[in-house]
Protein backbone atom coordinates (compact mmCIF):
# COMPACT_ATOMS: atom_id res chain seq x y z
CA UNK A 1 58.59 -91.34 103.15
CA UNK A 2 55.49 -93.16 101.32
CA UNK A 3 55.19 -96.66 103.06
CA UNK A 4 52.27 -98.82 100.89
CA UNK A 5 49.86 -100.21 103.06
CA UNK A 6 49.85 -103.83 101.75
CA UNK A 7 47.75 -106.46 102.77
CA UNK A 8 48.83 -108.24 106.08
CA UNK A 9 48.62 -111.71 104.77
CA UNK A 10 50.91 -110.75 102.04
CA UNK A 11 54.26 -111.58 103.27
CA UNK A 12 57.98 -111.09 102.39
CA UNK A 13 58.60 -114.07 99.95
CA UNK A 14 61.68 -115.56 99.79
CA UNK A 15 63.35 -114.06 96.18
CA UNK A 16 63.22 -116.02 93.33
CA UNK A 17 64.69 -114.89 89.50
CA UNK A 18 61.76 -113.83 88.57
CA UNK A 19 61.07 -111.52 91.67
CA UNK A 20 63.15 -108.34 90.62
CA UNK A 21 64.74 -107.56 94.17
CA UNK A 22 68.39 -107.45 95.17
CA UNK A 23 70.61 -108.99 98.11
CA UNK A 24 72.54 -107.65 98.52
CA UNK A 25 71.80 -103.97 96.92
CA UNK A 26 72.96 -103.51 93.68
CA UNK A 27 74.44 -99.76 93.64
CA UNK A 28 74.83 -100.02 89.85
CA UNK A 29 72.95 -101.50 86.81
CA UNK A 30 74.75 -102.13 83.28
CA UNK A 31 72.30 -100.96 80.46
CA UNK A 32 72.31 -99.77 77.00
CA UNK A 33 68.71 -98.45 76.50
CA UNK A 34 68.61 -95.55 74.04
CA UNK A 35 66.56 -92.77 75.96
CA UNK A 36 66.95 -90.71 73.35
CA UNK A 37 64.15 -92.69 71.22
CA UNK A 38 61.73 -91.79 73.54
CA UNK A 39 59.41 -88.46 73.32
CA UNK A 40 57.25 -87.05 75.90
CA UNK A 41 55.45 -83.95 76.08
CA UNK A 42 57.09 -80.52 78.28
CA UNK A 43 54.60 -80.37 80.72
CA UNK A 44 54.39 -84.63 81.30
CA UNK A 45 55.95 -86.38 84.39
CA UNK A 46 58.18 -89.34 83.96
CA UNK A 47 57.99 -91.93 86.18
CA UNK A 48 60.15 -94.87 86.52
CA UNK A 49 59.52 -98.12 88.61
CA UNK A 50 62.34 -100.50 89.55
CA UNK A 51 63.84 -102.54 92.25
CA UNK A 52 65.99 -100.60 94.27
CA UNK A 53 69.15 -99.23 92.61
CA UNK A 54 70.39 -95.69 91.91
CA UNK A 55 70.93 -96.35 88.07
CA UNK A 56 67.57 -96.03 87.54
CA UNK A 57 67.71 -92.13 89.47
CA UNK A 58 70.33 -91.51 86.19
CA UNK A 59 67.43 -92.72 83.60
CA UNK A 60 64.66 -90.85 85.08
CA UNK A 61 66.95 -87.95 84.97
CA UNK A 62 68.08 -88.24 82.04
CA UNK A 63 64.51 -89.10 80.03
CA UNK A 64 63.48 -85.51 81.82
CA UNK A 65 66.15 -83.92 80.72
CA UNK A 66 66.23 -85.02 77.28
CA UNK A 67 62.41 -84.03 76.94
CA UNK A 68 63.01 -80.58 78.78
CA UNK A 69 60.03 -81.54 81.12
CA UNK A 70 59.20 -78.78 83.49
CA UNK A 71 58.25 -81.24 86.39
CA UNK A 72 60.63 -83.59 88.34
CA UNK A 73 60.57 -87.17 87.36
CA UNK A 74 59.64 -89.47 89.86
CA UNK A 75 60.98 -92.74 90.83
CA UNK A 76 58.77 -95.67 92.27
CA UNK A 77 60.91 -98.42 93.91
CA UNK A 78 58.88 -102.14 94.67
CA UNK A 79 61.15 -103.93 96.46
CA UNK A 80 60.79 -107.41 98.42
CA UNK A 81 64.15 -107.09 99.98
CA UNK A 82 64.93 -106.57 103.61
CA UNK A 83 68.33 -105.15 102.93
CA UNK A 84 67.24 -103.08 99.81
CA UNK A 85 64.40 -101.53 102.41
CA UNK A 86 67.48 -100.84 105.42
CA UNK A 87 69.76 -99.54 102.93
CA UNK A 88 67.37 -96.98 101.41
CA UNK A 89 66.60 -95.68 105.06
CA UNK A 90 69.84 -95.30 106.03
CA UNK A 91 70.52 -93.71 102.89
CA UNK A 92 67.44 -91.32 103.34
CA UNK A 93 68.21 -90.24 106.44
CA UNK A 94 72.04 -89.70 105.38
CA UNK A 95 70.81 -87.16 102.60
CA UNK A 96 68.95 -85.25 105.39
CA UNK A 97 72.01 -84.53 107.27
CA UNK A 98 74.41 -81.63 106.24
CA UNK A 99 77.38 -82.29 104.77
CA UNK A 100 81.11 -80.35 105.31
CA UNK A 101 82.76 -83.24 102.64
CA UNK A 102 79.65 -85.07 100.84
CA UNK A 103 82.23 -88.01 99.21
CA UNK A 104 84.16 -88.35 102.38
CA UNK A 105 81.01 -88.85 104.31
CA UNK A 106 78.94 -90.91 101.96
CA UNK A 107 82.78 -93.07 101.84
CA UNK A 108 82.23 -93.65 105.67
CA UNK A 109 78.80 -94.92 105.21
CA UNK A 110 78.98 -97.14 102.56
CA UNK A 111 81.88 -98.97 104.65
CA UNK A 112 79.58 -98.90 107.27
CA UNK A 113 76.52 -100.63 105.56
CA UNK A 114 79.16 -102.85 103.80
CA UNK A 115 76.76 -105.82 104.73
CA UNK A 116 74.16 -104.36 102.74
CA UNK A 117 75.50 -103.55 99.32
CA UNK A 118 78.81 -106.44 99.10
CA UNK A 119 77.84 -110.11 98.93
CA UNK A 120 79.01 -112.13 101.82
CA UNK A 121 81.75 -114.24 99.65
CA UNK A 122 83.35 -110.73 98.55
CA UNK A 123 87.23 -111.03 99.66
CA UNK A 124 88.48 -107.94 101.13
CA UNK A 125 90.24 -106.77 98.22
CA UNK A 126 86.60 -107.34 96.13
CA UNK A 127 85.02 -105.73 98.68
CA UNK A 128 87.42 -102.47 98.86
CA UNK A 129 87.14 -102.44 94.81
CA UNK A 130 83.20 -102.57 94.86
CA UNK A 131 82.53 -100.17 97.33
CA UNK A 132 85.21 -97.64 96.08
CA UNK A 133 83.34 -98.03 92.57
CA UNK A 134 80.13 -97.64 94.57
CA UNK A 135 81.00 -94.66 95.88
CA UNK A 136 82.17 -93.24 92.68
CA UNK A 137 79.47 -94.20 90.57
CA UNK A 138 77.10 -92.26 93.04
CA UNK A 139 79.46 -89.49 93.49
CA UNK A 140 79.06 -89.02 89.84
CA UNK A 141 75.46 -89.03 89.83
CA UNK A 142 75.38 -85.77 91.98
CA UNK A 143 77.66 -84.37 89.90
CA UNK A 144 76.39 -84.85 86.32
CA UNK A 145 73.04 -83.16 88.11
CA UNK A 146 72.60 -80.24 89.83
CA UNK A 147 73.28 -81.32 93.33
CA UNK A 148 69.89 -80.32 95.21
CA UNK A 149 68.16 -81.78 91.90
CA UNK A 150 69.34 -85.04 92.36
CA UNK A 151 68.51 -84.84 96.17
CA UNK A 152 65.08 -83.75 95.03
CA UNK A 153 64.86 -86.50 93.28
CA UNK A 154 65.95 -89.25 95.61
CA UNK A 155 63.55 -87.12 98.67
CA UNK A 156 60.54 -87.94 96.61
CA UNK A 157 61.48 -91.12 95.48
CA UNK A 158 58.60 -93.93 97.04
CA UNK A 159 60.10 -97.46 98.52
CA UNK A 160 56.72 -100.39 98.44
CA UNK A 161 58.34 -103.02 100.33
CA UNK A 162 56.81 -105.65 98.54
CA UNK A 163 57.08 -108.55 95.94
CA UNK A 164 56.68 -107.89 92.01
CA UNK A 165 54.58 -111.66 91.96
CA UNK A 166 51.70 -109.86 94.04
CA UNK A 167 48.76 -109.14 91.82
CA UNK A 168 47.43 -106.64 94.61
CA UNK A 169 50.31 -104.68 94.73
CA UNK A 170 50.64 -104.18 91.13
CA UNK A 171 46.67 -103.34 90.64
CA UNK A 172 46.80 -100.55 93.21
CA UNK A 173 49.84 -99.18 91.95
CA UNK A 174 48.85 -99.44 88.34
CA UNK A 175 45.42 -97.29 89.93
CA UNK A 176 47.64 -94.69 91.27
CA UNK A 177 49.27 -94.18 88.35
CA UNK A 178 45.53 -93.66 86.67
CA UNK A 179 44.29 -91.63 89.45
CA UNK A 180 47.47 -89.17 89.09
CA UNK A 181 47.42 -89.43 84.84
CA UNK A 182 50.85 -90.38 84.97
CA UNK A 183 50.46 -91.22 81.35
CA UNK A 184 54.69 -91.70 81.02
CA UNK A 185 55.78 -94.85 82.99
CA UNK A 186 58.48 -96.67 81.96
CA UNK A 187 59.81 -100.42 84.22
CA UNK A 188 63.31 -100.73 84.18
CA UNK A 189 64.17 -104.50 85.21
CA UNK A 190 68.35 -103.82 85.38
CA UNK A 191 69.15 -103.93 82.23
CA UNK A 192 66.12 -103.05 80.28
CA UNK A 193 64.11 -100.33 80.07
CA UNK A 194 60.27 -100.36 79.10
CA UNK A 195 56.86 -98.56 78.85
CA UNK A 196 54.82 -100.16 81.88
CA UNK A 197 52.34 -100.87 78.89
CA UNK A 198 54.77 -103.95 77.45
CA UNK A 199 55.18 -105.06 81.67
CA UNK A 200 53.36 -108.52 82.19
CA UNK A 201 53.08 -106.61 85.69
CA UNK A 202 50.88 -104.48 84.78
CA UNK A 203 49.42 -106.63 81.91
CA UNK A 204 46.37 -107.97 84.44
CA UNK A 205 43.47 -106.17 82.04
CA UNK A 206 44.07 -103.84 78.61
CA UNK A 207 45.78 -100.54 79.65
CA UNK A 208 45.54 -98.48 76.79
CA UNK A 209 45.82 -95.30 79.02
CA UNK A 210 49.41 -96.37 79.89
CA UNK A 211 50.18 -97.27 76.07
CA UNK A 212 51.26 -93.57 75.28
CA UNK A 213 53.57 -91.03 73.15
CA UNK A 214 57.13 -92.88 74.94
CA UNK A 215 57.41 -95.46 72.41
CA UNK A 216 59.37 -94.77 69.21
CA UNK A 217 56.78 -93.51 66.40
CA UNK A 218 57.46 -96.74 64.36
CA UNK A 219 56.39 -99.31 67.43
CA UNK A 220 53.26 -97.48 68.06
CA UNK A 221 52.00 -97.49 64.43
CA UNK A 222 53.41 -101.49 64.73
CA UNK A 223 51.34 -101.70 67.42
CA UNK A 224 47.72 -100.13 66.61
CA UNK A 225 48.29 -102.20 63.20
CA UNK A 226 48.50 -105.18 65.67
CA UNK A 227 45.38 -104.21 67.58
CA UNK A 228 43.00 -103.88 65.34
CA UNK A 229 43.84 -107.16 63.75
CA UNK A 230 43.82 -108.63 66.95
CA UNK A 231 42.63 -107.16 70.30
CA UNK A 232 44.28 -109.97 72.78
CA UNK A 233 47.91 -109.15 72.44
CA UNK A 234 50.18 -111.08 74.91
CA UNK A 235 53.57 -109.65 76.57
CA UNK A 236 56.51 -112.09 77.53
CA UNK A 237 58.16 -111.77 80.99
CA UNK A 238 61.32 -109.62 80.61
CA UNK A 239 64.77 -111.64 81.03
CA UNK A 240 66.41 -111.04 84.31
CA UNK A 241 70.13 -110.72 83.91
């Protein structure tokens, strides 16, 4: 499992709306992004960076698929949350395991990490309901994929335990991403998805090597238009539903 070595000094901050984290974990996301709009090349990786959630394992997924990429897509959580962290080793270590009756089992230990995933003023009959819908949702995941792809997929996955309001953690992973020419890198935020170009979080200096073909063909020519007749262009902050 990758574990980013983050500076000592840089502490778990208590979350905030701008900070995207979850607590309790938030199984499933509600979005309407059209994937379809985006193009990327065969032999490109996608990569997709979010807070923890498993929606954004069906959007990585699907943006390979839809591209016929020949490599895996990869999914980069950054995630300040103490729950989101436990849940995702528990998780981890629960795909390791073999399974006789994969939904019966994963049943048992979503009741059993109830704490993590339901919020504390759930009644019992809201807290039956969301983890039965839980439980589906992922259930449904593995089967719309081939089953050891999906595993694949959540194996390679990397968890930074950290806050999206640190600079540090941001420039280092934006420098990874450069180092590795993950030129495909989309932030999904929950509801909306986005090329890591149009991130403020990754909006600390120009990164034109980021600004690539997964943007519709319209937006890009928009876009060069817009940077040669100015060269500072600013990004707002994404809304956080």
């Amino acid at each position: 499992m990758f574990r980013y070595n983050y500076d000592a000094k840089l502490k778990l901050v208590p979350l905030n709306p701008d900070a995207l984290s979850n607590e309790p974990v938030l199984i499933k996301c509600q979005h309407d992004n059209k994937l379809e709009i985006y193009h990327a090349k065969i032999t490109e990786q996608i990569i997709v960076i979010s807070f923890l959630n498993f929606t954004v394992f069906d959007i990585a997924a699907q943006l390979a698929t839809n591209n016929q990429c020949i490599l895996s897509p990869e999914v980069i959580f950054v995630d300040n949350s103490q729950l989101a962290e436990k849940f995702w080793l528990v998780f981890r270590e629960f795909m390791q395991e073999a399974h006789v009756d994969f939904k019966a089992e994963l049943k048992k230990l979503l009741i059993k990490n109830a704490n993590l995933i339901c919020p504390e003023n759930f009644s019992t009959e809201q807290k039956d309901y969301y983890l039965k819908d839980s439980l589906l949702y992922i259930v449904s995941l593995f089967e719309k994929y081939d089953f050891k792809y999906f595993s694949n997929l959540i194996f390679n996955a990397k968890f930074i335990r950290q806050t999206w309001s640190s600079i540090k953690t941001f420039s280092d992973l934006r420098a990874y991403l450069l180092k590795n020419e993950y030129d495909f890198t989309f932030v999904f935020n929950g509801t909306k998805l986005v090329p890591s170009s149009e991130h403020p979080s990754f909006n600390l200096t120009p990164l034109s090597a980021l600004r690539r073909q997964l943007q519709p063909i319209a937006e890009v020519e928009e876009k060069e238009k817009e940077e040669k007749g100015n060269r500072h262009i600013s990004f707002s902050p994404l809304p956080r539903s």
